[in-house]
N, C-alpha and C. Protein backbone atom coordinates (compact mmCIF):
# COMPACT_ATOMS: atom_id res chain seq x y z
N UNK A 1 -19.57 51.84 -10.18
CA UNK A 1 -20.21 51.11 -11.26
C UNK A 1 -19.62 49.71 -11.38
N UNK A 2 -18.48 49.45 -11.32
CA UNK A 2 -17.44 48.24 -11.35
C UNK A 2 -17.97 47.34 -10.44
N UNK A 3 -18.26 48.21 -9.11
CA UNK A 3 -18.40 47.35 -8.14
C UNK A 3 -20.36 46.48 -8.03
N UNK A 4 -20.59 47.43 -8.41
CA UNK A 4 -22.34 46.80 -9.13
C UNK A 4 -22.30 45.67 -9.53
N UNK A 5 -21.89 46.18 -11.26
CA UNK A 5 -21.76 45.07 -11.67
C UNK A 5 -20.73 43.34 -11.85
N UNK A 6 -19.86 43.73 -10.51
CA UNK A 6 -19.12 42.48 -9.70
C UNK A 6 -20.25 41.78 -9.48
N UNK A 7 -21.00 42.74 -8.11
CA UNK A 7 -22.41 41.93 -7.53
C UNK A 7 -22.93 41.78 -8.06
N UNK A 8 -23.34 41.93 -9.26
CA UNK A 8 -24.68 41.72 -10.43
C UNK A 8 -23.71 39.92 -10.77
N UNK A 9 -22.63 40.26 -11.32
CA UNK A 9 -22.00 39.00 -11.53
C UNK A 9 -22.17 37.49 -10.45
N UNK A 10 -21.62 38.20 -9.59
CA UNK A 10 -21.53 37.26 -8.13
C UNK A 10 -23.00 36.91 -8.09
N UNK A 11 -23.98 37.31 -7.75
CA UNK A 11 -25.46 37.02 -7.60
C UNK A 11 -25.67 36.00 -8.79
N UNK A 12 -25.65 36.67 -10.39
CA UNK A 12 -26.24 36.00 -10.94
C UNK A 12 -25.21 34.25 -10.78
N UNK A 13 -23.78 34.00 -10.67
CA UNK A 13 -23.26 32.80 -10.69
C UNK A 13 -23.80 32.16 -10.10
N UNK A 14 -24.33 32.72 -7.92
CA UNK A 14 -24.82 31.79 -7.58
C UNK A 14 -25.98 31.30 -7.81
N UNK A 15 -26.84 31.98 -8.57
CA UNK A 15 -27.71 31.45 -9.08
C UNK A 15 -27.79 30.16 -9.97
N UNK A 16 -26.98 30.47 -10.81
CA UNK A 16 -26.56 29.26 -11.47
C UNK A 16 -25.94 28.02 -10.77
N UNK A 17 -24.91 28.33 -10.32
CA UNK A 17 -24.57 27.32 -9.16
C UNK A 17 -25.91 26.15 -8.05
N UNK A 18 -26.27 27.28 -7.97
CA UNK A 18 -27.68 26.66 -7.15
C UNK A 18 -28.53 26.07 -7.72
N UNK A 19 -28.39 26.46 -9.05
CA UNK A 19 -29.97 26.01 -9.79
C UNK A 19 -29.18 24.53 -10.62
N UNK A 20 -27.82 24.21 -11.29
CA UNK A 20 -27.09 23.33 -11.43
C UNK A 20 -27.06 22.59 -10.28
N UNK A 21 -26.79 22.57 -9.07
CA UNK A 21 -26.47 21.75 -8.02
C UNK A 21 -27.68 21.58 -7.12
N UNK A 22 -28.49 22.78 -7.45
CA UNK A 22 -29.76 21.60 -7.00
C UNK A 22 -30.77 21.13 -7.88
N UNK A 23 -31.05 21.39 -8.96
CA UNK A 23 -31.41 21.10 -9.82
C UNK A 23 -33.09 20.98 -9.41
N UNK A 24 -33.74 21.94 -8.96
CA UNK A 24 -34.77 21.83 -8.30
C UNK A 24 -35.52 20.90 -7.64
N UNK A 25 -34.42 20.14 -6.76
CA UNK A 25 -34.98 19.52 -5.83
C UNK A 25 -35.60 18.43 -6.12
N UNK A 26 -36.78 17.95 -5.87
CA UNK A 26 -37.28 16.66 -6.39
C UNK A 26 -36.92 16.11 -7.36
N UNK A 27 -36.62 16.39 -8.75
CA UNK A 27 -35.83 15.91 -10.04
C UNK A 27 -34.71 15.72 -9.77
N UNK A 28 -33.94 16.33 -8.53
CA UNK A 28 -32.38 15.45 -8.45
C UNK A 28 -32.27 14.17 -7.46
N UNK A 29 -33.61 13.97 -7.13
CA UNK A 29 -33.36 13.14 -6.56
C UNK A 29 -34.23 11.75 -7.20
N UNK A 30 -34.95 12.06 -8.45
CA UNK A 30 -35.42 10.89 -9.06
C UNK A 30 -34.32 10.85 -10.08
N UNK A 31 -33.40 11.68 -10.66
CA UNK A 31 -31.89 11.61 -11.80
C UNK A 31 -31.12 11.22 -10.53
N UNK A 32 -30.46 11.78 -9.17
CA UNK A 32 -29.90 11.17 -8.83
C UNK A 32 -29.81 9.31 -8.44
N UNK A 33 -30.75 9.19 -8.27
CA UNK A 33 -31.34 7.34 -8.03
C UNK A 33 -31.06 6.78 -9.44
N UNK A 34 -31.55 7.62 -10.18
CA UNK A 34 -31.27 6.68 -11.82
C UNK A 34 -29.80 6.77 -11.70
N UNK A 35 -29.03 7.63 -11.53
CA UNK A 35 -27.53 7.89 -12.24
C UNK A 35 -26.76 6.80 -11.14
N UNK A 36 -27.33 6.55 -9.74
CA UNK A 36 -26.83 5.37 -9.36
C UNK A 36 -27.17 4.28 -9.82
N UNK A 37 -28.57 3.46 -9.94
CA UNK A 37 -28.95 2.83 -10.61
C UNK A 37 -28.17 2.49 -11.84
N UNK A 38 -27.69 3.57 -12.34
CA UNK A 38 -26.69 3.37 -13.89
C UNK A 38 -25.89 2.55 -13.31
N UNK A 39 -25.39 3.50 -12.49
CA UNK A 39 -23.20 2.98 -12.15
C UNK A 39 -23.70 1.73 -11.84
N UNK A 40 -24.54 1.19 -10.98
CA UNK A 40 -24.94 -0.20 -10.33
C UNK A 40 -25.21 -1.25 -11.13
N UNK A 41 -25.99 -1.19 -12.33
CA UNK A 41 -26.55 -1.84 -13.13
C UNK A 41 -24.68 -2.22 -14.45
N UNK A 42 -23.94 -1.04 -14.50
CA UNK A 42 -22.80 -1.26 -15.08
C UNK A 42 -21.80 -2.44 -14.31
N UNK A 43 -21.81 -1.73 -12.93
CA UNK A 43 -20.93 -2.52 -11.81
C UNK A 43 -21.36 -4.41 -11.83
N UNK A 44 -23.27 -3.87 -11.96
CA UNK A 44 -23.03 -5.74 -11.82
C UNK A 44 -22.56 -6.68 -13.40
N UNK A 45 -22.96 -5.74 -14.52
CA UNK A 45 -22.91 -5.88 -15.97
C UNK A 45 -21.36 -6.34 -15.99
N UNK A 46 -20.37 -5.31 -15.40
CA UNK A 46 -19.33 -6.07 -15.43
C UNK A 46 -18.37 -7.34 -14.72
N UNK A 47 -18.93 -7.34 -13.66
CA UNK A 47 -18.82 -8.05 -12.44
C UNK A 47 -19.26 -9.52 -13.00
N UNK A 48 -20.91 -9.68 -13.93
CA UNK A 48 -21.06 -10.78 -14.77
C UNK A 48 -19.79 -11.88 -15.58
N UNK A 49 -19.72 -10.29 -16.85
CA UNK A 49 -19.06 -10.40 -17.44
C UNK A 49 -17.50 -11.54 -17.10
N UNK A 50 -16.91 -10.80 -16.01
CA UNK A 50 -15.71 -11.02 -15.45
C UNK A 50 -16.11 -12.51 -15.05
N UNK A 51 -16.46 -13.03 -14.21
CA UNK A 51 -17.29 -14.09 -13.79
C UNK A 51 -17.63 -15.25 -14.90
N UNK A 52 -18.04 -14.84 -15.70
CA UNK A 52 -18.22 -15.22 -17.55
C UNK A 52 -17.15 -15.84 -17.95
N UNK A 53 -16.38 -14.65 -17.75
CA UNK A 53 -15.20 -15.04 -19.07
C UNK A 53 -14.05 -16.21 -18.09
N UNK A 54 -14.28 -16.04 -16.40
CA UNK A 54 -13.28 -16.95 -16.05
C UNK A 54 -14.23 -17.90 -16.23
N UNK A 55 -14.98 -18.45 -15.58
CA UNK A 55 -15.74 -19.38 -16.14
C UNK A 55 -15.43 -20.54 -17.19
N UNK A 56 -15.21 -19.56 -18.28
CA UNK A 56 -15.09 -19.79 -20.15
C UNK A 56 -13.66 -20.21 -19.99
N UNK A 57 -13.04 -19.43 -19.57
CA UNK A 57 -11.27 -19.83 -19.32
C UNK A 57 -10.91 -21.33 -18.80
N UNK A 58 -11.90 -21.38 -17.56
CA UNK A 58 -11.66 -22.58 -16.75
C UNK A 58 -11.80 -23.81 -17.52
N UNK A 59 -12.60 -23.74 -18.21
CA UNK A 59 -13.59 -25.20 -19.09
C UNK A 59 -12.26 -25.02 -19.78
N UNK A 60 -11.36 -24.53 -20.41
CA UNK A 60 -10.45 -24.98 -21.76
C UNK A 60 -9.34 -25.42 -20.42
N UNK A 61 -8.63 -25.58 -19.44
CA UNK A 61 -7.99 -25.99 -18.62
C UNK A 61 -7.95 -27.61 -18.69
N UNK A 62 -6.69 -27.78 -19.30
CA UNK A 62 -5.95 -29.26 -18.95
C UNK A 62 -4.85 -28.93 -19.24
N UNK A 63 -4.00 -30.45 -17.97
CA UNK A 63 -3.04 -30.27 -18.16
C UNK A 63 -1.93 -30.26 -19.19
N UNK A 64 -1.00 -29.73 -19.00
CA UNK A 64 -0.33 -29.47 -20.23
C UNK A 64 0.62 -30.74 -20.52
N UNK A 65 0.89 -31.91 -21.03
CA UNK A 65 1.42 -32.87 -21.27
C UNK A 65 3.37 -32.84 -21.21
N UNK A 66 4.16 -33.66 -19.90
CA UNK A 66 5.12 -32.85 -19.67
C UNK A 66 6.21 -33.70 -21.01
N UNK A 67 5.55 -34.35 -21.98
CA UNK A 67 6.59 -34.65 -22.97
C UNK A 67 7.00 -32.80 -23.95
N UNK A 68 5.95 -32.63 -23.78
CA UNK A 68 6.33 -30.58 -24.72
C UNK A 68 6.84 -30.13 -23.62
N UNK A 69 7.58 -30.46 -22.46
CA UNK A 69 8.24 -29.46 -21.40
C UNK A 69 9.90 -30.32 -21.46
N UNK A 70 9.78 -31.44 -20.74
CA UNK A 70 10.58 -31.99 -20.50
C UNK A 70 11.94 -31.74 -21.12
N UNK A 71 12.08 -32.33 -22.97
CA UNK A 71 12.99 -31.92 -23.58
C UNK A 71 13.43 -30.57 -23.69
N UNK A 72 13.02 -29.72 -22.95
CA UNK A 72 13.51 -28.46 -23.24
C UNK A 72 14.73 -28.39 -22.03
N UNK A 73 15.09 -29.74 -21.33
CA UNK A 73 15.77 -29.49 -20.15
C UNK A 73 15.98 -28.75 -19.40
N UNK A 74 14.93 -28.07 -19.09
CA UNK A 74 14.94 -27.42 -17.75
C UNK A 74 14.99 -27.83 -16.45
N UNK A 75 15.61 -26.79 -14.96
CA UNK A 75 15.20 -27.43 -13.96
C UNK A 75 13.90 -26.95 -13.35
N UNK A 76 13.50 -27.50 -12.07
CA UNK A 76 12.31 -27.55 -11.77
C UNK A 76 11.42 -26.31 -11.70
N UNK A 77 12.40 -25.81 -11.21
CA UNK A 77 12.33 -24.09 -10.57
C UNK A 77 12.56 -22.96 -11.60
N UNK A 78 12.72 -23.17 -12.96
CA UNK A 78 12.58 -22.96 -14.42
C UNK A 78 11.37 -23.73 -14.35
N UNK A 79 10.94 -24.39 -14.44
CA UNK A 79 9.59 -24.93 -15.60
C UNK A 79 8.36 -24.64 -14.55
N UNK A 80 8.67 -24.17 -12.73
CA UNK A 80 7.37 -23.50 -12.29
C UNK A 80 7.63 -22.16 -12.87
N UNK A 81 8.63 -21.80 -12.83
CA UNK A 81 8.30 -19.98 -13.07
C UNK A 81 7.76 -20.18 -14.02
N UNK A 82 8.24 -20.57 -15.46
CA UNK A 82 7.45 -20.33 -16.78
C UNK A 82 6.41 -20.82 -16.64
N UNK A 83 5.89 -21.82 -16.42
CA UNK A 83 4.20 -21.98 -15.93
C UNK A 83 3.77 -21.50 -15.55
N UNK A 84 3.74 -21.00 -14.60
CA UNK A 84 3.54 -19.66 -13.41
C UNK A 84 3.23 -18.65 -14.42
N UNK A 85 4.52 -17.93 -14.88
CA UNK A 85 4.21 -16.60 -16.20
C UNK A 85 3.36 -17.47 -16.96
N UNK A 86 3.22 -18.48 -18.02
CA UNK A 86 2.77 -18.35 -18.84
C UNK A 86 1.01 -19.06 -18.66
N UNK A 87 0.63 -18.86 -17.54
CA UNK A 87 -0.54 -19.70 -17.11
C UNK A 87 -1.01 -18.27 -17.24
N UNK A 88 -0.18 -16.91 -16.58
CA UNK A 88 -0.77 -15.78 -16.37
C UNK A 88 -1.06 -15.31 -17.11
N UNK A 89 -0.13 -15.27 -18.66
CA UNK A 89 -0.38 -14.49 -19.35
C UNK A 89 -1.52 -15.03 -20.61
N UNK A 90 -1.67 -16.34 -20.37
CA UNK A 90 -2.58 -16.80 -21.41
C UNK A 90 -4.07 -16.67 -20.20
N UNK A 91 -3.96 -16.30 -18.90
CA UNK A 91 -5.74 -16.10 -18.44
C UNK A 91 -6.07 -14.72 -18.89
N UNK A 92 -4.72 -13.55 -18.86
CA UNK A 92 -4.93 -12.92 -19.35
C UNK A 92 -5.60 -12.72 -20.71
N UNK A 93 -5.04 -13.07 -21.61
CA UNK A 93 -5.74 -12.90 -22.99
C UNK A 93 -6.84 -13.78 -23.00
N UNK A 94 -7.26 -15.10 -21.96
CA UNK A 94 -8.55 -15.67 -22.18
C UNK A 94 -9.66 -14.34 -21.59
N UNK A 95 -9.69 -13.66 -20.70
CA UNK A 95 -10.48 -13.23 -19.90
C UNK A 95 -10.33 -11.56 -20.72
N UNK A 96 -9.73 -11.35 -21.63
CA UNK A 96 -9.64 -10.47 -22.56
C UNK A 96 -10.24 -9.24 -22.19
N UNK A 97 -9.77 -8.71 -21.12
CA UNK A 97 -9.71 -7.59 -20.49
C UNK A 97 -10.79 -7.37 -19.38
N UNK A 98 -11.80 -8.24 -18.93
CA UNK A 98 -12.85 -8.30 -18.42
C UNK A 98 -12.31 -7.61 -17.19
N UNK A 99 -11.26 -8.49 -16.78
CA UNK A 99 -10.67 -8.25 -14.98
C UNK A 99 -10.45 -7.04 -14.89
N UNK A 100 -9.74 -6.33 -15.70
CA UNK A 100 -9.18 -4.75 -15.64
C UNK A 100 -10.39 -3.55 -15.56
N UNK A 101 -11.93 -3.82 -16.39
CA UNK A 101 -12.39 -3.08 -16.35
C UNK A 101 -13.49 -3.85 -15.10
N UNK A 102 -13.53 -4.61 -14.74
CA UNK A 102 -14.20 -4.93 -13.97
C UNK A 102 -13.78 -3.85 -12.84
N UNK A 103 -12.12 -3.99 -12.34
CA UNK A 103 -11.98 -3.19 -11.04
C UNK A 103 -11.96 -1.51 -11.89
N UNK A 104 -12.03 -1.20 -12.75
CA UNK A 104 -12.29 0.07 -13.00
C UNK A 104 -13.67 0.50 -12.89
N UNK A 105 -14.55 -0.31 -13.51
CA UNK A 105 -16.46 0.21 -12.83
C UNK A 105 -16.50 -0.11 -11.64
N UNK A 106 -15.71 -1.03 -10.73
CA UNK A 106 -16.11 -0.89 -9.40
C UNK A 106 -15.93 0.37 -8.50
N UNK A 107 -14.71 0.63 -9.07
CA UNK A 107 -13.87 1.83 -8.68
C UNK A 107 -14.77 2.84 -8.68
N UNK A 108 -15.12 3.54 -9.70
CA UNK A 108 -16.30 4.26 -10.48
C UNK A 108 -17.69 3.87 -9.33
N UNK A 109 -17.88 2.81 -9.39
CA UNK A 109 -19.27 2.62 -8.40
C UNK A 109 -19.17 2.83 -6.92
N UNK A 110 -18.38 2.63 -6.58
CA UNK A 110 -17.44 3.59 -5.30
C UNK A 110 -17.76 4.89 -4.91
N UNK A 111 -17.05 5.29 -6.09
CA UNK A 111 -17.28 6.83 -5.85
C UNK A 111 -18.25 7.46 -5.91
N UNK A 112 -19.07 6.78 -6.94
CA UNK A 112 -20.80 7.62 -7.18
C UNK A 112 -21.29 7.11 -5.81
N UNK A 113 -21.57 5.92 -5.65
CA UNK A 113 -22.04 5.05 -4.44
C UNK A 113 -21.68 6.63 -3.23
N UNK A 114 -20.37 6.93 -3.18
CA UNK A 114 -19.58 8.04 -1.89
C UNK A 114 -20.49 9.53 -2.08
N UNK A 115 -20.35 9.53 -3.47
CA UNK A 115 -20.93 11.36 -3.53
C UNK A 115 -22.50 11.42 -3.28
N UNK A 116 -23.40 10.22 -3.75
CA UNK A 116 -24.82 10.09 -3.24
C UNK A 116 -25.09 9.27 -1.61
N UNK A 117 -23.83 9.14 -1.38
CA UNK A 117 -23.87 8.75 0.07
C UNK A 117 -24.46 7.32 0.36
N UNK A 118 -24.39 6.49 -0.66
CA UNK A 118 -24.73 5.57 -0.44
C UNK A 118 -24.13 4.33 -0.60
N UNK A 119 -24.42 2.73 -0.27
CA UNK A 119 -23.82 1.97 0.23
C UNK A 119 -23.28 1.76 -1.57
N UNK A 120 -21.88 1.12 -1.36
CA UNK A 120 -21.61 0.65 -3.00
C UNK A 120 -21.31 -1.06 -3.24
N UNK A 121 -21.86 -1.49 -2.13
CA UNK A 121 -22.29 -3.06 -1.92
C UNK A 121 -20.76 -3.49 -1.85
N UNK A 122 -20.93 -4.59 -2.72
CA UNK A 122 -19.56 -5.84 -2.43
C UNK A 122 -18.29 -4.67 -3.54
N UNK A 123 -19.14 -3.88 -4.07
CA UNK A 123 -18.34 -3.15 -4.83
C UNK A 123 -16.81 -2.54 -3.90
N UNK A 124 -17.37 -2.04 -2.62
CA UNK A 124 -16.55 -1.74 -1.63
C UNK A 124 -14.95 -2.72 -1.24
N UNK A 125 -15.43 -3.97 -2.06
CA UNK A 125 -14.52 -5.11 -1.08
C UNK A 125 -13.60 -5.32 -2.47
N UNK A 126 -13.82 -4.46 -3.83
CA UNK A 126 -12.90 -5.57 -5.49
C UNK A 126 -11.85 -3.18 -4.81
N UNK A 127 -11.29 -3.22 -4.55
CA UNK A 127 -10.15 -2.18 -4.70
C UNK A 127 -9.12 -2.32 -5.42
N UNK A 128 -8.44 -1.55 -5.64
CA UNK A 128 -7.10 -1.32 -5.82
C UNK A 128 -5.87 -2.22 -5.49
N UNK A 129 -6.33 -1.99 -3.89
CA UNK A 129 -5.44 -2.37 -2.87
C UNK A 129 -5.42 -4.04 -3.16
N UNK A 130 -6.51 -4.76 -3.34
CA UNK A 130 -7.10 -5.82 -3.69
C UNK A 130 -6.43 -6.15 -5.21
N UNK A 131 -6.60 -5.66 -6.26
CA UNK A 131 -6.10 -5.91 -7.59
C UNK A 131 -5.03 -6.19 -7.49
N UNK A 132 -3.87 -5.18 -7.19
CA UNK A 132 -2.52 -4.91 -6.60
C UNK A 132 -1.70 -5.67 -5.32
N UNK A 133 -2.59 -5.87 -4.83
CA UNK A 133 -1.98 -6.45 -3.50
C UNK A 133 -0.48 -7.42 -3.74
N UNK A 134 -0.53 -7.90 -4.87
CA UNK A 134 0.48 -9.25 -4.85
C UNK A 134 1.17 -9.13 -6.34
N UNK A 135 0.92 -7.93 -6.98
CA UNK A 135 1.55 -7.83 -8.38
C UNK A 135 2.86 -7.37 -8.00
N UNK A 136 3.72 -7.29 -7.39
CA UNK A 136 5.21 -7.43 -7.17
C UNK A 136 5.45 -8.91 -7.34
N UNK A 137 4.84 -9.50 -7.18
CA UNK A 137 5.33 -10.96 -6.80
C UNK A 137 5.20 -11.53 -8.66
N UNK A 138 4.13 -10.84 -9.23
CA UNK A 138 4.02 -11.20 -10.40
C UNK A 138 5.00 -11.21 -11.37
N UNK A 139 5.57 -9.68 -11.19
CA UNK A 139 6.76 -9.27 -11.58
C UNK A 139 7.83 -9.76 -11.19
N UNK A 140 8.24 -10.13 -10.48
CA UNK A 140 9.57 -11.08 -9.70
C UNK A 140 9.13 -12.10 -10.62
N UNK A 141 8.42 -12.76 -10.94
CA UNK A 141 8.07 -14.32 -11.61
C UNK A 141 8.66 -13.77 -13.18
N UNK A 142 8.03 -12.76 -13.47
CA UNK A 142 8.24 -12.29 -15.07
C UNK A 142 9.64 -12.15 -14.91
N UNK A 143 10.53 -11.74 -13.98
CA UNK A 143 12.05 -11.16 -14.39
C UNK A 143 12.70 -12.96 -14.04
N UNK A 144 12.28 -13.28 -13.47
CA UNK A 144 12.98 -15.08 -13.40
C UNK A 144 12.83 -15.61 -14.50
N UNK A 145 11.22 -15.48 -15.56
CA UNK A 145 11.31 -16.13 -16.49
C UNK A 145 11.77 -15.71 -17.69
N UNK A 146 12.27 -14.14 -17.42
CA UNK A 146 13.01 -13.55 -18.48
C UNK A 146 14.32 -14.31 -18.08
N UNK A 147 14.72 -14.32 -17.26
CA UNK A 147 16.19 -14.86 -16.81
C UNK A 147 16.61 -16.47 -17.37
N UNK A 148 15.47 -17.02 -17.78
CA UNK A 148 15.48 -18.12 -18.63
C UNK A 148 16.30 -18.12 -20.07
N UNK A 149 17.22 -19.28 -20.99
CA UNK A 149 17.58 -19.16 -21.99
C UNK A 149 16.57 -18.56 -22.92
N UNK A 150 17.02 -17.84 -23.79
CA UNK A 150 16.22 -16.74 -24.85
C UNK A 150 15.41 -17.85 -25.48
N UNK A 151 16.26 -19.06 -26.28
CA UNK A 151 15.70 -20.14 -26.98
C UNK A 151 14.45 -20.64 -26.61
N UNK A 152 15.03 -20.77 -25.14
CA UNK A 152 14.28 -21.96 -24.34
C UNK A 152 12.92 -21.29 -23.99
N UNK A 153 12.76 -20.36 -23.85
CA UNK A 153 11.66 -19.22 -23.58
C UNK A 153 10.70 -19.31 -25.23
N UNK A 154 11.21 -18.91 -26.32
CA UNK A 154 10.82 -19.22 -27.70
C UNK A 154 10.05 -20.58 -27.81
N UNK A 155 10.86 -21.54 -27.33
CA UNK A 155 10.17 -23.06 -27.35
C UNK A 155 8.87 -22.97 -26.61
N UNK A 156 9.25 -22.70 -25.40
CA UNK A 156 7.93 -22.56 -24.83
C UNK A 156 6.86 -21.85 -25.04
N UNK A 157 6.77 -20.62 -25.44
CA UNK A 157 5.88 -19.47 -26.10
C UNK A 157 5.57 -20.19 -27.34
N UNK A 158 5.98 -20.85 -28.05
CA UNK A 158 5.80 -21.60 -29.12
C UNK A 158 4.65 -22.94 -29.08
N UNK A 159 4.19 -23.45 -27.76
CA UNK A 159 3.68 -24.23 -27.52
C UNK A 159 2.25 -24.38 -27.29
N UNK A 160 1.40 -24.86 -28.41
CA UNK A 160 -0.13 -24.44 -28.41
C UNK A 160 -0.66 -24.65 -26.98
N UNK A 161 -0.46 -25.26 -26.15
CA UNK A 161 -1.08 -26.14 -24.79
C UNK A 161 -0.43 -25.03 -23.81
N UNK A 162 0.34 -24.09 -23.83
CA UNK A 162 0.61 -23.08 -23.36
C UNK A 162 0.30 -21.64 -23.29
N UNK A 163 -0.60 -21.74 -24.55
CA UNK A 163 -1.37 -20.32 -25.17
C UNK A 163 -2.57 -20.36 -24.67
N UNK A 164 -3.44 -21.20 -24.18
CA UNK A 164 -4.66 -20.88 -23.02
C UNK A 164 -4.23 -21.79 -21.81
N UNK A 165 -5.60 -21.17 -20.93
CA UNK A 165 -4.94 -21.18 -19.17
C UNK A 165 -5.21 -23.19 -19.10
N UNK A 166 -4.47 -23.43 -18.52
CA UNK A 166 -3.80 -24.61 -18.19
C UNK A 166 -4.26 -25.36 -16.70
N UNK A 167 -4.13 -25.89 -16.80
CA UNK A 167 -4.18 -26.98 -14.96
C UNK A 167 -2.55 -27.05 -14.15
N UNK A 168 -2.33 -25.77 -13.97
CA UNK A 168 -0.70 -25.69 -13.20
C UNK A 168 0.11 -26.53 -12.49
N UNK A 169 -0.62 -26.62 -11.60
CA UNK A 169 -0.51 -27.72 -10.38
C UNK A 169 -0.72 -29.21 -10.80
N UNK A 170 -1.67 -29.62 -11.44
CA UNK A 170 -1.57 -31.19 -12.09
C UNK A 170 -0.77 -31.47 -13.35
N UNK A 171 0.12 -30.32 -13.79
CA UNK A 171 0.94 -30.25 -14.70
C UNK A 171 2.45 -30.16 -14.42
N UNK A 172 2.80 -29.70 -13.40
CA UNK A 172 4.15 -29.51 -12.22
C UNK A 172 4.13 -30.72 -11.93
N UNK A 173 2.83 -31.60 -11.35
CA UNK A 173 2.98 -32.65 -10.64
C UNK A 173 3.47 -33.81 -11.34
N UNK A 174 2.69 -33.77 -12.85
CA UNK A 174 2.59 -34.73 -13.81
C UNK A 174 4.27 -34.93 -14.11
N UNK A 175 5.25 -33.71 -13.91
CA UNK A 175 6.49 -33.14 -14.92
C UNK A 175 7.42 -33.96 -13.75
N UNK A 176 7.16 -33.65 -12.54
CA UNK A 176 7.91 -33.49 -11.08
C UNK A 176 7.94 -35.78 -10.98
């Protein structure tokens, strides 16, 4: 009797199984096209977005005037690192999280793109490996500019022309 109703069990799951995973056939394949269509239509939604907001970032970019640097007497190699960090951390808060979820729906469009077997466009080329590639180096910059006087770090964080993203390079040059 036990063993019956195992097979009564076993039968009816795959039923279910089958009827979930194929979902009778023609309808999974007009929901499957939409549910890519979704991830795709998100992927480019954010991909915009990201694109947008640097954009928006770029236009507030000038240089930062080296009379608010200078007196803080620093040397050279002090006032690139902190530029360096603090160019980063103010695109950061301009671009107000766009970049992060950008490579997270790509990520996401990847994978749906993989399980429907299909191409996941330029989506293929924004990775991980890509995001990451050079954030050690970021961090080495952050522990140099921690390594800066406590004060002198305060002064600078203190400095409106330092709180959005900046013109780096014509600002080093201007200082140099």
């Amino acid at each position: 009797m036990a063993a019956a109703f195992n097979k009564l069990i076993l039968i009816f799951l795959l039923f279910v199984v089958s009827q979930s995973s194929f979902g009778g056939g023609a309808s999974l394949s007009s929901i499957s096209e939409s549910a890519f269509n979704i991830s795709l239509q998100q992927y480019d939604l954010a991909k915009e977005e990201l694109e947008n907001a640097i954009e928006n970032c770029d236009k507030k970019r000038k240089p930062v005037p080296p009379s608010l640097i200078t007196p803080l007497e620093m040397n050279i190699n002090e006032i690139k690192v902190a530029l360096f960090v603090l160019n980063s951390r103010a695109e950061k808060v301009c671009e107000g999280g766009t970049r992060e979820n950008f490579f997270y729906i790509a990520g996401i469009h990847r994978e749906v793109s993989k399980y429907y077997g299909l191409s996941a466009g330029d989506a293929s080329e924004h990775t991980e490996d890509l995001m990451f590639s050079q954030y050690w180096k970021k961090l080495e910059f952050e522990a140099k500019y921690l390594a800066i006087n406590e004060n002198v770090r305060r002064k600078l964080e203190a400095i409106d022309a330092l709180k959005s993203p900046f013109l780096i390079f014509q600002t080093i040059d201007d200082i140099e």
